[in-house]
C-alpha atoms as a PDB file:
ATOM      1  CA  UNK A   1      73.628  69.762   0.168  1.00  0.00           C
ATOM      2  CA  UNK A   2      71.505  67.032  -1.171  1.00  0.00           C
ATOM      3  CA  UNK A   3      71.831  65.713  -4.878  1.00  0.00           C
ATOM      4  CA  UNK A   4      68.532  64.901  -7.159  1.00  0.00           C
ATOM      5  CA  UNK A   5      68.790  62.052  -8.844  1.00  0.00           C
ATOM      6  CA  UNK A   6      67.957  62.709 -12.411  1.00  0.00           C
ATOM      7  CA  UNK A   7      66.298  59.306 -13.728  1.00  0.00           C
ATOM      8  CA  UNK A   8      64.115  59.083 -10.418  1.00  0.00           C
ATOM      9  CA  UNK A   9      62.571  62.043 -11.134  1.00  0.00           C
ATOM     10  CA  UNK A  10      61.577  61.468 -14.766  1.00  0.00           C
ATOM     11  CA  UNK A  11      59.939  58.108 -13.206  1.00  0.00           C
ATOM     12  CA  UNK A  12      58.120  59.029 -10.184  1.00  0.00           C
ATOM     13  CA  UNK A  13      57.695  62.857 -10.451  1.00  0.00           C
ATOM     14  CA  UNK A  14      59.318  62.827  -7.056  1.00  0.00           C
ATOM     15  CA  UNK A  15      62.492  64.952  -5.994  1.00  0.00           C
ATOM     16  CA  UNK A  16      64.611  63.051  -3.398  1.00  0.00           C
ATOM     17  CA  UNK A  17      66.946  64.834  -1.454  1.00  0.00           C
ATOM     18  CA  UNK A  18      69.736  63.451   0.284  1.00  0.00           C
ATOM     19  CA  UNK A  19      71.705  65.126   2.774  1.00  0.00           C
ATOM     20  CA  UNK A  20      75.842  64.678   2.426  1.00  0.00           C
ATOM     21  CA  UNK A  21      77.453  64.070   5.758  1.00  0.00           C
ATOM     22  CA  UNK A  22      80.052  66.810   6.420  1.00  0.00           C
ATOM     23  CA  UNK A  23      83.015  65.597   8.684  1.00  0.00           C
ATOM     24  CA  UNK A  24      82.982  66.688  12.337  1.00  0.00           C
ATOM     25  CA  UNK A  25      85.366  68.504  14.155  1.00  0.00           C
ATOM     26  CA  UNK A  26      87.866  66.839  15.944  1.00  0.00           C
ATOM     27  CA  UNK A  27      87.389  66.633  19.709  1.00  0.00           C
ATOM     28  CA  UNK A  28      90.505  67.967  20.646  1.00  0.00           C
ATOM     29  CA  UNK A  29      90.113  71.081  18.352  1.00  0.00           C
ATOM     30  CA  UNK A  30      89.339  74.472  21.098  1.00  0.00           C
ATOM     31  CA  UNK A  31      87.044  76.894  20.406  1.00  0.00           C
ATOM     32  CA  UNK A  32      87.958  80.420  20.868  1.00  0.00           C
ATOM     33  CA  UNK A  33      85.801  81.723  23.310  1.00  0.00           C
ATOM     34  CA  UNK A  34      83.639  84.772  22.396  1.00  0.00           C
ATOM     35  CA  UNK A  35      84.992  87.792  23.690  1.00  0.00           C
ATOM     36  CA  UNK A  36      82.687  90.873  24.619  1.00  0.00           C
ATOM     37  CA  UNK A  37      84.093  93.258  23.454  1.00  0.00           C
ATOM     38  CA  UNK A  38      81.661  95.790  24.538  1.00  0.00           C
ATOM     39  CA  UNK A  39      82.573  95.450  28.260  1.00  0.00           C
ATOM     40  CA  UNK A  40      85.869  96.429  27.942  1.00  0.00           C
ATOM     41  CA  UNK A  41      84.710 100.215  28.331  1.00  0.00           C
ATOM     42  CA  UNK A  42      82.234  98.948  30.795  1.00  0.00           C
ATOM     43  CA  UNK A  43      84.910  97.600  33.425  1.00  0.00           C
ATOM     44  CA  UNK A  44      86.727 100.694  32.987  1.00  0.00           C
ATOM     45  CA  UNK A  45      84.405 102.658  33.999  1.00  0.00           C
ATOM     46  CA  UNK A  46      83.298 100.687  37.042  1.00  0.00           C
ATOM     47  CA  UNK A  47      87.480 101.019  38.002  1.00  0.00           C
ATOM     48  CA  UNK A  48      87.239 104.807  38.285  1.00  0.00           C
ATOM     49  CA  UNK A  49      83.775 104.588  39.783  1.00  0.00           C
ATOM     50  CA  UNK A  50      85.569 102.264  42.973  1.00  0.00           C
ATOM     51  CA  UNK A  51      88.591 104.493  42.896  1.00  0.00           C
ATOM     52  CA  UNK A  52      86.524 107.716  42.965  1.00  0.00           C
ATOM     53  CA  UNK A  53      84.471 106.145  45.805  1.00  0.00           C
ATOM     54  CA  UNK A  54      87.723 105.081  48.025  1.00  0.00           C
ATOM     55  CA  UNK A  55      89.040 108.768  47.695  1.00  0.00           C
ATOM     56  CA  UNK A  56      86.223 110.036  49.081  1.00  0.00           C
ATOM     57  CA  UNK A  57      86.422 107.529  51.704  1.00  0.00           C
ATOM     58  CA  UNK A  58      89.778 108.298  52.545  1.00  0.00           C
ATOM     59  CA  UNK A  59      88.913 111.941  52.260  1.00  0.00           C
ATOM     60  CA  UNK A  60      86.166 111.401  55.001  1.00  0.00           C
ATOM     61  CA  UNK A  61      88.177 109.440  57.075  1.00  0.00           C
ATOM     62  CA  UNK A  62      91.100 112.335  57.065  1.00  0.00           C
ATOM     63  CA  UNK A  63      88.250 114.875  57.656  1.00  0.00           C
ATOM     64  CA  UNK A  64      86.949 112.971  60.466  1.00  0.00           C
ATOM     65  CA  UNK A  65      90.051 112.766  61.853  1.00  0.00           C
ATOM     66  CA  UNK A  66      91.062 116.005  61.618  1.00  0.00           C
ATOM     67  CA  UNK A  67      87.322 116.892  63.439  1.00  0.00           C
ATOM     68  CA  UNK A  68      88.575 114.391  66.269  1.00  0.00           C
ATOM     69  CA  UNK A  69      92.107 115.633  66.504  1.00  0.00           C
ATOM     70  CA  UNK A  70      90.459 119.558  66.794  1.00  0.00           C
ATOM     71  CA  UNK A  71      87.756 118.751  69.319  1.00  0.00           C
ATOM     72  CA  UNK A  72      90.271 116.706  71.783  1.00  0.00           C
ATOM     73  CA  UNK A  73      92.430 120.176  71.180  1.00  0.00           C
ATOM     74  CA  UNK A  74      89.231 122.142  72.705  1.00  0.00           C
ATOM     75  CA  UNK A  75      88.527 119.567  75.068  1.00  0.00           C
ATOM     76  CA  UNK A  76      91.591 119.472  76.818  1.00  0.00           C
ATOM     77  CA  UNK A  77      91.624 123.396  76.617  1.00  0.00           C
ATOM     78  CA  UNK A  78      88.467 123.557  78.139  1.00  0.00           C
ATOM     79  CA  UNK A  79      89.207 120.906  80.813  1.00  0.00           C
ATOM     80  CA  UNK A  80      92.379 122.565  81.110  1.00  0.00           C
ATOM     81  CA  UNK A  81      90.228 126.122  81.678  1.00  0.00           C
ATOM     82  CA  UNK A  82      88.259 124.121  84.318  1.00  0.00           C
ATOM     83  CA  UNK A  83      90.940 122.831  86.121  1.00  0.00           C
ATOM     84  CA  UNK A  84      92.736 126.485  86.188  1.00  0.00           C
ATOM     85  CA  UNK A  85      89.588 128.222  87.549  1.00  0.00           C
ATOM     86  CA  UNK A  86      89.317 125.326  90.445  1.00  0.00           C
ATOM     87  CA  UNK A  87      92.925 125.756  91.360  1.00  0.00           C
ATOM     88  CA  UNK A  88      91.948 129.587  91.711  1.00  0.00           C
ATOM     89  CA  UNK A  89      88.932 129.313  93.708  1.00  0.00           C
ATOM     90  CA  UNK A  90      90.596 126.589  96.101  1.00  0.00           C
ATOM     91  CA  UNK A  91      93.387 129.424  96.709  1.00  0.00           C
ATOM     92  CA  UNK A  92      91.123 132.162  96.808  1.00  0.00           C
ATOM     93  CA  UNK A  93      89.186 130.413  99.275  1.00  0.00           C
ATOM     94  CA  UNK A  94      92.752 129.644 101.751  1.00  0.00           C
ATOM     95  CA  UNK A  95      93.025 133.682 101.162  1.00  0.00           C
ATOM     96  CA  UNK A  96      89.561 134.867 102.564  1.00  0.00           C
ATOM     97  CA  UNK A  97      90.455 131.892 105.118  1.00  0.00           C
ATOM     98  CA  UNK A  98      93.663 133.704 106.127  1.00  0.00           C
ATOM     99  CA  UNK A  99      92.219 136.986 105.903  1.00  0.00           C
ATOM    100  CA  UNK A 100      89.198 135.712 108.287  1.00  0.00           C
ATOM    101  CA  UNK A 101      91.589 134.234 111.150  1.00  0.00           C
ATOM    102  CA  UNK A 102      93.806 137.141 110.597  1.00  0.00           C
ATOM    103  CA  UNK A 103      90.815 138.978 111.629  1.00  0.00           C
ATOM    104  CA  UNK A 104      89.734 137.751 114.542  1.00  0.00           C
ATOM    105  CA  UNK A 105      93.479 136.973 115.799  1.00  0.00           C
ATOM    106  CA  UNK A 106      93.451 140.936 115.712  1.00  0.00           C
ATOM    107  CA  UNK A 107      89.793 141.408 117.296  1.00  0.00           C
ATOM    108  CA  UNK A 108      91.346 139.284 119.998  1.00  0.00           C
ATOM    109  CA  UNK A 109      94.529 140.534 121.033  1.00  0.00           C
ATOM    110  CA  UNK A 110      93.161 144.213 120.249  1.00  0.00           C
ATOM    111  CA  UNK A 111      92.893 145.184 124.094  1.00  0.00           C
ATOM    112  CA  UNK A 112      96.692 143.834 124.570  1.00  0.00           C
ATOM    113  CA  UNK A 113      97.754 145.976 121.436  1.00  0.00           C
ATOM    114  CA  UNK A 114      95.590 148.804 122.437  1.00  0.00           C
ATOM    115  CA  UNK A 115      97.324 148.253 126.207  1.00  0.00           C
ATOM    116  CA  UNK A 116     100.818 147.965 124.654  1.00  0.00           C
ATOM    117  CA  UNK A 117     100.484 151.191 122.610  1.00  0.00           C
ATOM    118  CA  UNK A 118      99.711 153.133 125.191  1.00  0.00           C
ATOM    119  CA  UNK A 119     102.116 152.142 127.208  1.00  0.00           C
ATOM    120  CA  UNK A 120     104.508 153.003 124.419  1.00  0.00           C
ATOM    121  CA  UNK A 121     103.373 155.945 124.352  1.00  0.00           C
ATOM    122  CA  UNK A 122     103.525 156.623 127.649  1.00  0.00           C
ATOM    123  CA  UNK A 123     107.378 155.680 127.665  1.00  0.00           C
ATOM    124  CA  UNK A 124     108.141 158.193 124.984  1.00  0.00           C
ATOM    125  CA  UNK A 125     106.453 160.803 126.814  1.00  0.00           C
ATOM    126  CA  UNK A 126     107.552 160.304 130.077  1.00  0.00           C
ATOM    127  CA  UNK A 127     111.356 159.729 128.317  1.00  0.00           C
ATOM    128  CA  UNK A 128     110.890 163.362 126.534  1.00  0.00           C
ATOM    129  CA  UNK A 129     109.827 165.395 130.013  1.00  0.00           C
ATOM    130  CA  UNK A 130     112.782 164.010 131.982  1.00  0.00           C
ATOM    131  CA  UNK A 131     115.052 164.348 128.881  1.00  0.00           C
ATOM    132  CA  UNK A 132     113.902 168.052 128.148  1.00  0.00           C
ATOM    133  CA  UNK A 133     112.795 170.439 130.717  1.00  0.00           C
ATOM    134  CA  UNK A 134     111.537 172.648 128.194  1.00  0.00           C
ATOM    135  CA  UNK A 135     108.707 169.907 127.186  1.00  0.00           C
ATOM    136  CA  UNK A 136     107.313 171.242 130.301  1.00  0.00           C
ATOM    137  CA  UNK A 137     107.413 174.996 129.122  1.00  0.00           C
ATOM    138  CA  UNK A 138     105.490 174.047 125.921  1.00  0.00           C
ATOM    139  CA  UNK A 139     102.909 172.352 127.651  1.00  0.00           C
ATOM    140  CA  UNK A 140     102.382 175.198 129.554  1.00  0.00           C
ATOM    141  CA  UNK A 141     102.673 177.853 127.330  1.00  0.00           C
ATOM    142  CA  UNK A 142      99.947 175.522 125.039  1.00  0.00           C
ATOM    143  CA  UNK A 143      97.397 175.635 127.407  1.00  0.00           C
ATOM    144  CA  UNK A 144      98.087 178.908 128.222  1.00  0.00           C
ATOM    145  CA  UNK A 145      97.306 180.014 124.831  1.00  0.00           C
ATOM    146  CA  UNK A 146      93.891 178.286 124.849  1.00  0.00           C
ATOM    147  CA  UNK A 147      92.894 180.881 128.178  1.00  0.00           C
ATOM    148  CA  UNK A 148      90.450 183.290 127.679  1.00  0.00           C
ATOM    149  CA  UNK A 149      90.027 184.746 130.899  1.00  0.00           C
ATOM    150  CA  UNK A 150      92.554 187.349 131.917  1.00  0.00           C
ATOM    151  CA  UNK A 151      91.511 187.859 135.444  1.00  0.00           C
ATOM    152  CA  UNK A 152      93.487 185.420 137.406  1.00  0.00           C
ATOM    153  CA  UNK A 153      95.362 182.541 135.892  1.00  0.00           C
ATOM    154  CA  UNK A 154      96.594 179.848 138.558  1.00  0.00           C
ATOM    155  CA  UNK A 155      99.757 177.088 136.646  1.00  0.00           C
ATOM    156  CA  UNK A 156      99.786 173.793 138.510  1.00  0.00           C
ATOM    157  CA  UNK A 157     102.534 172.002 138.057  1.00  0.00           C
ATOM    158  CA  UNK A 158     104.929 169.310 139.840  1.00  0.00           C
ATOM    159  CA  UNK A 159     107.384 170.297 142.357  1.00  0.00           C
ATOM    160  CA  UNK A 160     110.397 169.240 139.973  1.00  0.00           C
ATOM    161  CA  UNK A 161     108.627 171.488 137.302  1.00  0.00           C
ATOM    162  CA  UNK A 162     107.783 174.689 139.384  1.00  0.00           C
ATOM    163  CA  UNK A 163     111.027 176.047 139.830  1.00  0.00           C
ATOM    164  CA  UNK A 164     111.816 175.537 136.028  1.00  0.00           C
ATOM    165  CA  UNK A 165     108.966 177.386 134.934  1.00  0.00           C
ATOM    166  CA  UNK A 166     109.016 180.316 137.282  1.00  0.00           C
ATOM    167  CA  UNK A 167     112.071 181.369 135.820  1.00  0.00           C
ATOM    168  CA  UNK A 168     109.965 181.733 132.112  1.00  0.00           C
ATOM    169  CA  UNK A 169     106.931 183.417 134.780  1.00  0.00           C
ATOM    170  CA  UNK A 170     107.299 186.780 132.927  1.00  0.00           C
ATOM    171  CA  UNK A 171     107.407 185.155 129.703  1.00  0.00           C
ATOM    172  CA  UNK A 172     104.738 183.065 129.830  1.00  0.00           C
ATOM    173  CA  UNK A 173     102.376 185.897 131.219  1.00  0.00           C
ATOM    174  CA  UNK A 174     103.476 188.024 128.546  1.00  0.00           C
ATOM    175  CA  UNK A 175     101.805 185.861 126.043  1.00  0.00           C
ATOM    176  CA  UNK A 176      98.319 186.857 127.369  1.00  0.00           C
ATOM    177  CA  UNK A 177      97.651 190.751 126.650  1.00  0.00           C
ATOM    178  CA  UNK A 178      95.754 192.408 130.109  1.00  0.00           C
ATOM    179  CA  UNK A 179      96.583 189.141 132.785  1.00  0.00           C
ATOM    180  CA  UNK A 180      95.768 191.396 136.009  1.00  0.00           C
ATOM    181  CA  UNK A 181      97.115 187.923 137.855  1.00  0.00           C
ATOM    182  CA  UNK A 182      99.256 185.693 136.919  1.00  0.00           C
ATOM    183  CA  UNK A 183     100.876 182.613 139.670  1.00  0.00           C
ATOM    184  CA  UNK A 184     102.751 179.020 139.259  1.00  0.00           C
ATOM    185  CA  UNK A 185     102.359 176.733 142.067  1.00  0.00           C
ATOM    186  CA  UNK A 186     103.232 173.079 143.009  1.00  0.00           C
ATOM    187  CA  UNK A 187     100.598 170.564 143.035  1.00  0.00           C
ATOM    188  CA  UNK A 188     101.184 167.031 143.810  1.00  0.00           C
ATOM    189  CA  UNK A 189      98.363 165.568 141.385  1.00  0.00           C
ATOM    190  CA  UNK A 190      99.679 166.756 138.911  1.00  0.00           C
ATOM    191  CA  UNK A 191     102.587 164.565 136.783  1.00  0.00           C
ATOM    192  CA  UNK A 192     106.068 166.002 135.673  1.00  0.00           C
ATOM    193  CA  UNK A 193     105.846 167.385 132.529  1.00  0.00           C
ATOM    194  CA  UNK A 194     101.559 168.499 132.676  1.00  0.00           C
ATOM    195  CA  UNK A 195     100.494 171.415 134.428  1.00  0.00           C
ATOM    196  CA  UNK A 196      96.672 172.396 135.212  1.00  0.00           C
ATOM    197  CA  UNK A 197      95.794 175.916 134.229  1.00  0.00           C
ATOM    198  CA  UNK A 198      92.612 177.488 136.517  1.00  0.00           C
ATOM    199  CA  UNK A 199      90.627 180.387 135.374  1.00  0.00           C
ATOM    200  CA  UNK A 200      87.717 182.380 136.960  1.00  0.00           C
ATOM    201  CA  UNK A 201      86.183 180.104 134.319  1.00  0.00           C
ATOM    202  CA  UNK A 202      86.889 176.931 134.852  1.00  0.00           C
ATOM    203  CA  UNK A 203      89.950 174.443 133.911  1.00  0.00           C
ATOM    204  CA  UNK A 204      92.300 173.369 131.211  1.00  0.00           C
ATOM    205  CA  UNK A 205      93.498 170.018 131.512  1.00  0.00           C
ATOM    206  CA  UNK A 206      97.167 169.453 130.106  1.00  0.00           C
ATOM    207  CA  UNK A 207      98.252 166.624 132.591  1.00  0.00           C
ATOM    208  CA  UNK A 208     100.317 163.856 131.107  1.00  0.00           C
ATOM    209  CA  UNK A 209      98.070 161.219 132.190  1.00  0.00           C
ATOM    210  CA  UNK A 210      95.287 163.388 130.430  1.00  0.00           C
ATOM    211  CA  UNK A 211      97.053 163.084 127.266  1.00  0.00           C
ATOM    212  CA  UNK A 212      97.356 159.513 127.662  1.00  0.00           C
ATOM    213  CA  UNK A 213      93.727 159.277 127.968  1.00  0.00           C
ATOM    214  CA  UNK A 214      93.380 161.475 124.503  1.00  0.00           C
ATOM    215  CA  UNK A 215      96.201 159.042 123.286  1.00  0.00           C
ATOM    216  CA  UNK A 216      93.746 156.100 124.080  1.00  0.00           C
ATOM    217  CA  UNK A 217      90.374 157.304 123.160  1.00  0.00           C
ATOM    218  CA  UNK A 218      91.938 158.345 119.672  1.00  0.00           C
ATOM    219  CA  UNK A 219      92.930 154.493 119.041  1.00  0.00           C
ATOM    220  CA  UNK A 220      89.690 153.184 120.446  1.00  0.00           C
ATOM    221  CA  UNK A 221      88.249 155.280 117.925  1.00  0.00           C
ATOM    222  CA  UNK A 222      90.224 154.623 115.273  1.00  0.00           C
ATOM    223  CA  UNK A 223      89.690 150.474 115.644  1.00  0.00           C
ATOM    224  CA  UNK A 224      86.241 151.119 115.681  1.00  0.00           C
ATOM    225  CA  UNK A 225      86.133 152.574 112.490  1.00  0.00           C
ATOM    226  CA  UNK A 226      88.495 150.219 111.125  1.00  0.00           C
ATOM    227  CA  UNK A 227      85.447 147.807 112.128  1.00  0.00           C
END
């Protein structure tokens, strides 16, 4: 503050004013530094703002993980679905393969199994006349019973099955109510076992190799409506 010299003034009418050095600071002497303290709530703030921000990172990253980790799941399901149904089709496709050559191995050897059977057949029937005479006498009596004409009725048989049957002569012409004529004789085209019954009205076939033909035209039948 600067002093006013009293005497000066009365003489000039003029105030002087002189300044008083004060002492400076010494240099080594630290300032405090000003301290804001209105940031303080500030910085606080911006902490939770960049924690609240890396939780919902993390919370992405887990949901897009999850979302990866569910869609390989279905993936490999459906791949796995994919690779099931191929397996299926490749076998189903060796099946109708198999069932195809199956096929035709059958289409071809059908005249040798057709010829076989028969010949089976043949066997057993053959096997049951020479085992059982009185095969012979149903036979007979069978076609008998399909004869409608009573005038004459001729039998036909083989020479090993005529004297058989002309024991059963009576019998057998009993079946038929009104026979006027009734004979059994030997016939050389016929087979043992079948017998050839002649009417005033024609023929009834029971010959063994007759019934072999039936035999056969029943299974050619039957494969063709297997086809």
């Amino acid at each position: 503050m600067g002093l006013i010299k009293r005497n000066r003034l009365e003489e000039s009418g003029i105030i002087e004013i002189k300044k008083k050095d004060l002492p400076l600071p010494p240099k080594n002497l630290a300032v405090p530094a000003r301290t804001n303290i209105a940031s303080i709530p500030v910085a606080a703030q911006n902490i939770n703002a960049v924690k609240s921000e890396a939780q919902k990172i993390i919370e992405q990253a887990e949901n897009e993980s999850e979302s990866i980790r569910l869609e390989a799941i279905e993936k490999g399901r459906e791949e796995g679905k994919a690779e099931a149904a191929e397996k299926i089709k490749e076998a189903m496709g060796t099946l109708n393969q198999a069932v195809i050559e199956r096929k035709q191995i059958i289409k071809d050897a059908e005249n040798e199994i057709l010829r076989l059977s028969l010949k089976v057949a043949e066997q057993i029937i053959r096997s049951e006349v020479s085992l059982h005479r009185d095969v012979c006498l149903n036979i007979v009596a069978e076609a008998i019973s399909r004869v409608s004409d009573r005038e004459q009725i001729i039998v036909r048989v083989n020479h090993d099955d005529a004297e058989y049957l002309k024991r059963y002569k009576d019998r057998l012409a009993g079946m038929l109510d009104g026979v006027k004529s009734f004979s059994i004789i030997e016939d050389p085209n016929v087979e043992p076992g079948g017998c050839l019954i002649e009417t005033n009205l024609g023929f009834i076939d029971s010959r063994i190799s007759t019934k072999i033909k039936s035999i056969e035209d029943a299974l050619k039948k039957t494969e063709q409506d297997g086809h």
